[in-house]
C-alpha atoms as a PDB file:
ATOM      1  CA  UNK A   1      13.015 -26.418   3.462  1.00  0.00           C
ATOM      2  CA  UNK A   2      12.915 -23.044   2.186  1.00  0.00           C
ATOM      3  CA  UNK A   3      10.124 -22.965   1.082  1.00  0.00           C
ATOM      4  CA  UNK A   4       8.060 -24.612   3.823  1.00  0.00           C
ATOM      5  CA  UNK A   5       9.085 -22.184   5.670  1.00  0.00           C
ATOM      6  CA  UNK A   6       7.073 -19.536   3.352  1.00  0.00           C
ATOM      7  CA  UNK A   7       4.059 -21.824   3.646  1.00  0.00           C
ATOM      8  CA  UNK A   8       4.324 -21.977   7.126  1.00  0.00           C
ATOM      9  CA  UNK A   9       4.848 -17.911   7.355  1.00  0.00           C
ATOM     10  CA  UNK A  10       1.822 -17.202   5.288  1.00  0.00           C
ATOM     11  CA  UNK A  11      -0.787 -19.616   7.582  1.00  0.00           C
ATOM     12  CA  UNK A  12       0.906 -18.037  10.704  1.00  0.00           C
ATOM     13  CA  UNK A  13       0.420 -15.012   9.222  1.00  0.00           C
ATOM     14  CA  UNK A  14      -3.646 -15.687   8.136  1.00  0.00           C
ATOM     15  CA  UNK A  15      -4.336 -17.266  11.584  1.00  0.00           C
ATOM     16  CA  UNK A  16      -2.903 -13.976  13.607  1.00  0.00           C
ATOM     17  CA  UNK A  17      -4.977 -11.725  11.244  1.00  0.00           C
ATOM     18  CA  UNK A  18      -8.013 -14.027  12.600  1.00  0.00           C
ATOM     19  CA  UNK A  19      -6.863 -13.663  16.628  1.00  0.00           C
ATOM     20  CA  UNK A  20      -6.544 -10.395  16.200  1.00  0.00           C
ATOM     21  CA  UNK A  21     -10.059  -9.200  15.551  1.00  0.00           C
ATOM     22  CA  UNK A  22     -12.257 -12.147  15.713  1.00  0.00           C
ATOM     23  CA  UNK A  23     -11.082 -13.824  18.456  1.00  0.00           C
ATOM     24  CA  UNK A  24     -10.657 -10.546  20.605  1.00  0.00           C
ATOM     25  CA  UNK A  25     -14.300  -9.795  19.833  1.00  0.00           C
ATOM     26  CA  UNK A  26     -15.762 -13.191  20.500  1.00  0.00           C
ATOM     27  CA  UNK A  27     -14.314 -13.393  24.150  1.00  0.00           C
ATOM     28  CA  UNK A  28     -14.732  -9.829  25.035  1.00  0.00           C
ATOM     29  CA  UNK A  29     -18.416 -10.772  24.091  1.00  0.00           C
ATOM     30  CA  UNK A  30     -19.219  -7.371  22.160  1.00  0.00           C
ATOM     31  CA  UNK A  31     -22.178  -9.052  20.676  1.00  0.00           C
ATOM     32  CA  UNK A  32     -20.755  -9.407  17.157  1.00  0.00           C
ATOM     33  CA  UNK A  33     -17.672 -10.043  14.994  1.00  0.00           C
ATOM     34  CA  UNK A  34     -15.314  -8.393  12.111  1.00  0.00           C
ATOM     35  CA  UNK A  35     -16.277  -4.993  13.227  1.00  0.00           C
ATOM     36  CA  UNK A  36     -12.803  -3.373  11.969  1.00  0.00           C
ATOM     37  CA  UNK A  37     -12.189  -1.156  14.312  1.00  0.00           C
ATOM     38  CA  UNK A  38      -9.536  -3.271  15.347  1.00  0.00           C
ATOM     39  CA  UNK A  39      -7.932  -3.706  11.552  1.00  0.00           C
ATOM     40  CA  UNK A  40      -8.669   0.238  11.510  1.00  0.00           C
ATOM     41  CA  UNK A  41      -5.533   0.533  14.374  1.00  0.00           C
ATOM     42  CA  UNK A  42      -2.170   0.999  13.258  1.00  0.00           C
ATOM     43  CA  UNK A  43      -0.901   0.177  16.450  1.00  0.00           C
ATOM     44  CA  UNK A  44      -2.529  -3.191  15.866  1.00  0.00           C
ATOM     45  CA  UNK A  45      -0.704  -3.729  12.325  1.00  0.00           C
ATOM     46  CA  UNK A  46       2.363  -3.023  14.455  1.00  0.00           C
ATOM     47  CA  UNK A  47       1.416  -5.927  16.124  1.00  0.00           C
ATOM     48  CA  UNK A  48       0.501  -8.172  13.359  1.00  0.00           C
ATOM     49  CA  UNK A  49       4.146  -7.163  12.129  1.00  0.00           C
ATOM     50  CA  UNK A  50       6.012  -7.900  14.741  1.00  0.00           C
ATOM     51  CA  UNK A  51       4.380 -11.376  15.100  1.00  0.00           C
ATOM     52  CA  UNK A  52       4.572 -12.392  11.773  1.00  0.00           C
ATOM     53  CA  UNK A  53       8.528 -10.994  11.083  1.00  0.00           C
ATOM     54  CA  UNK A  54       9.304 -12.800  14.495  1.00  0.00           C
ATOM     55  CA  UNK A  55       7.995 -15.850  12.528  1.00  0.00           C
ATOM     56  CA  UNK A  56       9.710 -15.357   9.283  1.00  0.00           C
ATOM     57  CA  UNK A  57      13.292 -14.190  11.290  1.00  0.00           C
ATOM     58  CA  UNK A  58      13.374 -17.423  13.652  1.00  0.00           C
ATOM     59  CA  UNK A  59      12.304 -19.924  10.395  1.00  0.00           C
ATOM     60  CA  UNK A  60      14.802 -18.361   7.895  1.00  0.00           C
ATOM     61  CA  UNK A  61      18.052 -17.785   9.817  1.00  0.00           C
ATOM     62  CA  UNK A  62      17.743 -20.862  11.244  1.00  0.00           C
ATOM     63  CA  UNK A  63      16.449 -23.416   8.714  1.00  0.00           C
ATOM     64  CA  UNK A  64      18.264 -22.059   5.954  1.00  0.00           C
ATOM     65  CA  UNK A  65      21.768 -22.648   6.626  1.00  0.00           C
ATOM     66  CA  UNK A  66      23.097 -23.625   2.903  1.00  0.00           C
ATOM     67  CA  UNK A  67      23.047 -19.868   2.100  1.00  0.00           C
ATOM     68  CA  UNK A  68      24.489 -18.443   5.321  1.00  0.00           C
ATOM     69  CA  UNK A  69      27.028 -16.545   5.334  1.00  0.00           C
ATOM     70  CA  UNK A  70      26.875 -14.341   8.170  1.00  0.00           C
ATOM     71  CA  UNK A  71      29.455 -14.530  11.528  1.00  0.00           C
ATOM     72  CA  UNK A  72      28.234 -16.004  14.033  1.00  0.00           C
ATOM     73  CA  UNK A  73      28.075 -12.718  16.356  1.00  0.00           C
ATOM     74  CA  UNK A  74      25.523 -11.873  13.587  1.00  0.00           C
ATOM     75  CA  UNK A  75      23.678 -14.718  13.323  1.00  0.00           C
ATOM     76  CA  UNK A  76      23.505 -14.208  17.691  1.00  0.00           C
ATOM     77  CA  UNK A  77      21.910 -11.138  17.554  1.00  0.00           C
ATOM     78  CA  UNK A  78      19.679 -11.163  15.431  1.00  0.00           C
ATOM     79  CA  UNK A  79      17.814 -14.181  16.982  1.00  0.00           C
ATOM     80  CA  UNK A  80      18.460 -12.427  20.759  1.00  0.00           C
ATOM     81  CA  UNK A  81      16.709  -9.155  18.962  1.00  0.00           C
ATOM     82  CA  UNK A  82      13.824 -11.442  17.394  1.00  0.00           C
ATOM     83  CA  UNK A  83      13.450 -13.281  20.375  1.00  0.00           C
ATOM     84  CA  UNK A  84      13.596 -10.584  22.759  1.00  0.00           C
ATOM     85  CA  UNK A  85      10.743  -8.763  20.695  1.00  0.00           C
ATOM     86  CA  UNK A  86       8.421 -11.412  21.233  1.00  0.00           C
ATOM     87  CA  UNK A  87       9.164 -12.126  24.987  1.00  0.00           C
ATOM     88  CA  UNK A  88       8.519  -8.045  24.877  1.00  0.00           C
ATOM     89  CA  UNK A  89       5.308  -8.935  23.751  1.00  0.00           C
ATOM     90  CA  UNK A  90       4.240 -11.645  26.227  1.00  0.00           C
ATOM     91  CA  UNK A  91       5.803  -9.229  28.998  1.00  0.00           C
ATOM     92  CA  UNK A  92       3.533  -6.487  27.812  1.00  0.00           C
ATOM     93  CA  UNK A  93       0.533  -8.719  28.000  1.00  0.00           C
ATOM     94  CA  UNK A  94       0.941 -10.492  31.193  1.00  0.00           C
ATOM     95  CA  UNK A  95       1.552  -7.225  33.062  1.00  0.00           C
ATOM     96  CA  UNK A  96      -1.535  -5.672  31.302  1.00  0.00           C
ATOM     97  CA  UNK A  97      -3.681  -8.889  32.427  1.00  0.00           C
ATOM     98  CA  UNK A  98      -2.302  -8.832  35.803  1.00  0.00           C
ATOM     99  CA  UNK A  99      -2.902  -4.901  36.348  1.00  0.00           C
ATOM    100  CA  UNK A 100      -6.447  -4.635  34.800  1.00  0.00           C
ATOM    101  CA  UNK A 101      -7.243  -7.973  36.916  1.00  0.00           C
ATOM    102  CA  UNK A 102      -6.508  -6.225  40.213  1.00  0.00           C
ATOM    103  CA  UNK A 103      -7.102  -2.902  39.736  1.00  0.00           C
ATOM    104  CA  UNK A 104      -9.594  -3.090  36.984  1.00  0.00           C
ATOM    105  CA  UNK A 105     -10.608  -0.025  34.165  1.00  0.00           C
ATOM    106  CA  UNK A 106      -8.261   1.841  36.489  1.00  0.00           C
ATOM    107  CA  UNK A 107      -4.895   0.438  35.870  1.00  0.00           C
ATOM    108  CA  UNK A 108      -2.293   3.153  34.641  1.00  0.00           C
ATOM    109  CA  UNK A 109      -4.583   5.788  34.728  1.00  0.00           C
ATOM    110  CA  UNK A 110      -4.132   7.568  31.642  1.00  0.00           C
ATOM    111  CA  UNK A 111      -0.313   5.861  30.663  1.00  0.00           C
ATOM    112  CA  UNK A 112      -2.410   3.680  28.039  1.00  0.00           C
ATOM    113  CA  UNK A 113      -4.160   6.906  26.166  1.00  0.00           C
ATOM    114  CA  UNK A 114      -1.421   7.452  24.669  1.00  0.00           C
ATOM    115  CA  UNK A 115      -0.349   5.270  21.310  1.00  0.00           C
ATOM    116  CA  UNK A 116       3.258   6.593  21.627  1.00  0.00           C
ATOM    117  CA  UNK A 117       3.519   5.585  25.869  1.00  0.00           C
ATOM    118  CA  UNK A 118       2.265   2.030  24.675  1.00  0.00           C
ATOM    119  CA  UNK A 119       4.797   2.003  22.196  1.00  0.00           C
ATOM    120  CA  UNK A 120       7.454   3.141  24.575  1.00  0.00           C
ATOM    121  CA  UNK A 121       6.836   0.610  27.264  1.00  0.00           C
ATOM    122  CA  UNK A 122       6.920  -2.610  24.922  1.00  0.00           C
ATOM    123  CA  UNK A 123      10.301  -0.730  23.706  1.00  0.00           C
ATOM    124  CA  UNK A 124      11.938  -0.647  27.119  1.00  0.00           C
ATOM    125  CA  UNK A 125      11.128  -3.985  27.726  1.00  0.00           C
ATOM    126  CA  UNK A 126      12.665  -5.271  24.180  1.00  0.00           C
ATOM    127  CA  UNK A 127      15.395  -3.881  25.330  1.00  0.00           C
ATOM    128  CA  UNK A 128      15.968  -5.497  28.483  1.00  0.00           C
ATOM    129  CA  UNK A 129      15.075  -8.421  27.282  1.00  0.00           C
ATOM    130  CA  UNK A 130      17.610  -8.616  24.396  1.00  0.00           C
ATOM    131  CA  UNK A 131      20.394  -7.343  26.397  1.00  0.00           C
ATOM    132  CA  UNK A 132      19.285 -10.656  28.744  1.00  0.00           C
ATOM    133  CA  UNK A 133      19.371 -12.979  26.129  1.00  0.00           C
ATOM    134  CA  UNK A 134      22.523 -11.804  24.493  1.00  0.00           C
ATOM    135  CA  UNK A 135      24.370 -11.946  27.763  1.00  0.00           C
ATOM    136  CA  UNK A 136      22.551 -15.214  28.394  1.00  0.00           C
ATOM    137  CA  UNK A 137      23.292 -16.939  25.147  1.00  0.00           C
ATOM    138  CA  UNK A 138      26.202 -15.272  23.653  1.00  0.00           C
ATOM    139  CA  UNK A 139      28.152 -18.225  23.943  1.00  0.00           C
ATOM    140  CA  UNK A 140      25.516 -20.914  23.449  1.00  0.00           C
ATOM    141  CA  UNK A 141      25.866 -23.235  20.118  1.00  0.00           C
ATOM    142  CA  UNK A 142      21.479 -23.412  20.187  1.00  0.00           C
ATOM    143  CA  UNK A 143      20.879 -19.927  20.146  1.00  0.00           C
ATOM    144  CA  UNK A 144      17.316 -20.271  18.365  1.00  0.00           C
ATOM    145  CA  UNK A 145      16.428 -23.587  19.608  1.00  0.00           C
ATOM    146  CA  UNK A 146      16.537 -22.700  22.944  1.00  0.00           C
ATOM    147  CA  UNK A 147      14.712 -19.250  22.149  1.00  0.00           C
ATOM    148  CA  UNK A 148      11.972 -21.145  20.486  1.00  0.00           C
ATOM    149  CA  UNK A 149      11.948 -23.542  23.745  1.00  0.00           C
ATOM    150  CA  UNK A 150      11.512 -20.444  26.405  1.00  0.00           C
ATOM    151  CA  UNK A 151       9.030 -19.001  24.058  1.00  0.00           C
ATOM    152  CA  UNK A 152       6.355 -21.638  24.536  1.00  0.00           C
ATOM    153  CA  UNK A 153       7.289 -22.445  28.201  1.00  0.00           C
ATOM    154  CA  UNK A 154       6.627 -17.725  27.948  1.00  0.00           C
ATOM    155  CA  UNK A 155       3.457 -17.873  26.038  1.00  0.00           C
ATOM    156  CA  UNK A 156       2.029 -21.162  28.656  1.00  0.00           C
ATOM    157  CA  UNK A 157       2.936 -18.722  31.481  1.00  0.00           C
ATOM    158  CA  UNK A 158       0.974 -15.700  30.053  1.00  0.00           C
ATOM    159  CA  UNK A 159      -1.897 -17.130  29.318  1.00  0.00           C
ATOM    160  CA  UNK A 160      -2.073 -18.794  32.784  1.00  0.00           C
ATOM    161  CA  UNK A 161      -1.988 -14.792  33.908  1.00  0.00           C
ATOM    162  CA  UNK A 162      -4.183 -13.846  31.523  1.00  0.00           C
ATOM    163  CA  UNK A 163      -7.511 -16.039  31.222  1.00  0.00           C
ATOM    164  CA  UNK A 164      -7.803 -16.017  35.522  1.00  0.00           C
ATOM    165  CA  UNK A 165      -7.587 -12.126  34.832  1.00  0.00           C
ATOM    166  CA  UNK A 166     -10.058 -11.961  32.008  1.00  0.00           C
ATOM    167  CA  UNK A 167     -12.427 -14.530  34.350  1.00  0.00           C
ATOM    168  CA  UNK A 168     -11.910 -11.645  36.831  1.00  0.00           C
ATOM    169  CA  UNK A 169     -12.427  -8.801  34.736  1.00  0.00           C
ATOM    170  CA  UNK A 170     -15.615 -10.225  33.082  1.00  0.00           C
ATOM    171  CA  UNK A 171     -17.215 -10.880  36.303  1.00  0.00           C
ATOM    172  CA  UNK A 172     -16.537  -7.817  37.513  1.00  0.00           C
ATOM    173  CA  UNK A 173     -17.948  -5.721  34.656  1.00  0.00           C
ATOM    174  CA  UNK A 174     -15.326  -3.526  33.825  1.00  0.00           C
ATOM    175  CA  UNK A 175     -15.555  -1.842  30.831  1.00  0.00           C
ATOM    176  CA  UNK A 176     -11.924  -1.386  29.155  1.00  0.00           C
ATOM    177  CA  UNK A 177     -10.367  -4.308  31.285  1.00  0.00           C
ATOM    178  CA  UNK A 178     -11.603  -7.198  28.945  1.00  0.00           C
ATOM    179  CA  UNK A 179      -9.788  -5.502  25.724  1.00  0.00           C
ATOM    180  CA  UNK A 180      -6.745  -5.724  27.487  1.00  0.00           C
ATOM    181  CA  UNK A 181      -6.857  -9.194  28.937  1.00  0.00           C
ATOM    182  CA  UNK A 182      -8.315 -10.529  25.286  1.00  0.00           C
ATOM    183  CA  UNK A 183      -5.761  -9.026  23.611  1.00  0.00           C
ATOM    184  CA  UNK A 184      -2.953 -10.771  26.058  1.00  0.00           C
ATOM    185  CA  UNK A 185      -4.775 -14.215  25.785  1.00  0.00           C
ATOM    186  CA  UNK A 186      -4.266 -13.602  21.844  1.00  0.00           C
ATOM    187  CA  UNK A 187      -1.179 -12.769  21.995  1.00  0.00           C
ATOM    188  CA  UNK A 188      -0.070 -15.228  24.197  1.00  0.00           C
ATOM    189  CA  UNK A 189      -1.983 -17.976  21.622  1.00  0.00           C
ATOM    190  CA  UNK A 190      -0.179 -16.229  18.998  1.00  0.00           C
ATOM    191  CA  UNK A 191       3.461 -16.925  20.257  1.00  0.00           C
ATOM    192  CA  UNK A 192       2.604 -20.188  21.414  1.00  0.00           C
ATOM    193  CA  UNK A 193       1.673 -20.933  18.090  1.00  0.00           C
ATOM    194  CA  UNK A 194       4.268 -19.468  16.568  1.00  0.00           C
ATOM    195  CA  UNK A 195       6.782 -21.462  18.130  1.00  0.00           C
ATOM    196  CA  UNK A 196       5.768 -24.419  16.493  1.00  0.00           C
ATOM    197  CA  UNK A 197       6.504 -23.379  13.377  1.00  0.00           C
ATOM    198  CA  UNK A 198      10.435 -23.113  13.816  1.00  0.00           C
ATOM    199  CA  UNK A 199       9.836 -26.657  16.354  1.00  0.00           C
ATOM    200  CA  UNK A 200       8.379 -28.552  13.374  1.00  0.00           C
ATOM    201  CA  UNK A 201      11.033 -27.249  10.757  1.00  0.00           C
ATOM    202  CA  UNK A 202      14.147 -28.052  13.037  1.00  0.00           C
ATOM    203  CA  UNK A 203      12.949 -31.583  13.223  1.00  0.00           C
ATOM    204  CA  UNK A 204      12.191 -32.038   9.633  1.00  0.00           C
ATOM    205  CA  UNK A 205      15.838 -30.270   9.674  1.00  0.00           C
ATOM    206  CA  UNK A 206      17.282 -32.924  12.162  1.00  0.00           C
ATOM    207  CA  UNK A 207      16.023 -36.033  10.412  1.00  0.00           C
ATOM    208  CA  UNK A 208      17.019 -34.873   6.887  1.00  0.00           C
ATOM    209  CA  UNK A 209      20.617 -34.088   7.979  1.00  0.00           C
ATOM    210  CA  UNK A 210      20.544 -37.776   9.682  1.00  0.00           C
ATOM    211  CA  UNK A 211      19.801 -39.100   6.478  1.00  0.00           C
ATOM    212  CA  UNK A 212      22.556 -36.978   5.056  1.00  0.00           C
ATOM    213  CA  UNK A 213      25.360 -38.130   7.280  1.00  0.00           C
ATOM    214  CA  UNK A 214      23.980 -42.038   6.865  1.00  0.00           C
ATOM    215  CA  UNK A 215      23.972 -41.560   3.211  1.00  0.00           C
ATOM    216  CA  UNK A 216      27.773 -40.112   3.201  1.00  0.00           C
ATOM    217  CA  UNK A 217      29.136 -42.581   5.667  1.00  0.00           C
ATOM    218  CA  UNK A 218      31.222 -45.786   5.058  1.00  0.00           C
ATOM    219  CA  UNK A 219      29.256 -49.040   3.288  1.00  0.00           C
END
């Protein structure tokens, strides 16, 4: 199990790498593709990073349980921190997508100039988020299950924000709007598809430990 949980990992991490630039090119309709000024951003590897450690955190504390030896408290947190990155993330997006679709290039004046703002923001809304799901699910016995669950219902919800916004922008004409709504579509794809990943392995996970219980039971 471990180790399908490396393979899956690595392909989630190769398909964000191809959202991130590709994608986000094609639909903002720049003309062309693999430009790098994207993969030239740091704040963009942050990105990457986040998505791709949210991955690896909800597969391995999870799926692995023959090595755990963590409390439980611990085991609590640290899926209410992963988690409440990645809802950070599709908060981030949707209110970016919602803001550039009504007020256009002029949304937050000159709040997203600044790298370390950006930053900031996604921040203050980890952290309200994780102090949400901790008080939420501190004494839940599905603690990443049920992450994994709001996750894709989260990522279904942003993009329904953000592809009526990009319509919008792209009609309009706007000039910096489009970034912002292509990168929220992509990230919203990214989470979506990243909570499959944990989905798939818990019932793999479920039917193996079926088979364990039948095996060990009375003849």
């Amino acid at each position: 199990m471990r180790k399908w949980g490396i393979v899956i990992t690595t392909v989630y991490a190769l398909i964000v790498l191809i959202l991130v630039d590709p994608f986000v090119a094609l639909i903002t309709n720049n003309g062309y593709l693999f430009r790098g000024n994207y993969y030239s951003e740091w704040l963009l590897w942050v990105l990457v990073a986040a998505l791709v450690a949210g991955e690896a955190l909800l597969l391995f504390v999870s799926v692995d349980t023959s090595r755990q030896r963590m409390k439980p408290r611990s085991h609590i947190l640290v899926s209410c921190v992963t988690g409440a990155m990645l809802f950070a993330l599709l908060a981030y997006g949707a209110i970016c997508s919602l803001g550039v679709g009504v007020y256009g290039d002029k949304f937050g004046g000159g709040f997203f100039d600044s790298r370390a703002r950006i930053l900031s923001a996604w921040g203050v809304l980890w952290l309200l988020w994780g102090i949400v799901l901790y008080l939420y699910l501190r004494n839940s016995v599905a603690v990443v299950t049920r992450i994994v669950s709001w996750l894709l219902k989260g990522s279904v919800l942003e993009l329904l924000v953000a592809i009526p916004c990009h319509v919008i922008v792209r009609r309009r004409g706007d000039c910096c709007a489009p970034a912002a709504t292509s990168m929220g579509i992509a990230t919203g794809i990214a989470i979506m598809l990243l909570s499959f990943g944990p989905g798939v392995l818990f019932l793999y996970k479920k039917r193996l430990d079926s088979y364990s219980r039948h095996k060990s039971g009375p003849a």
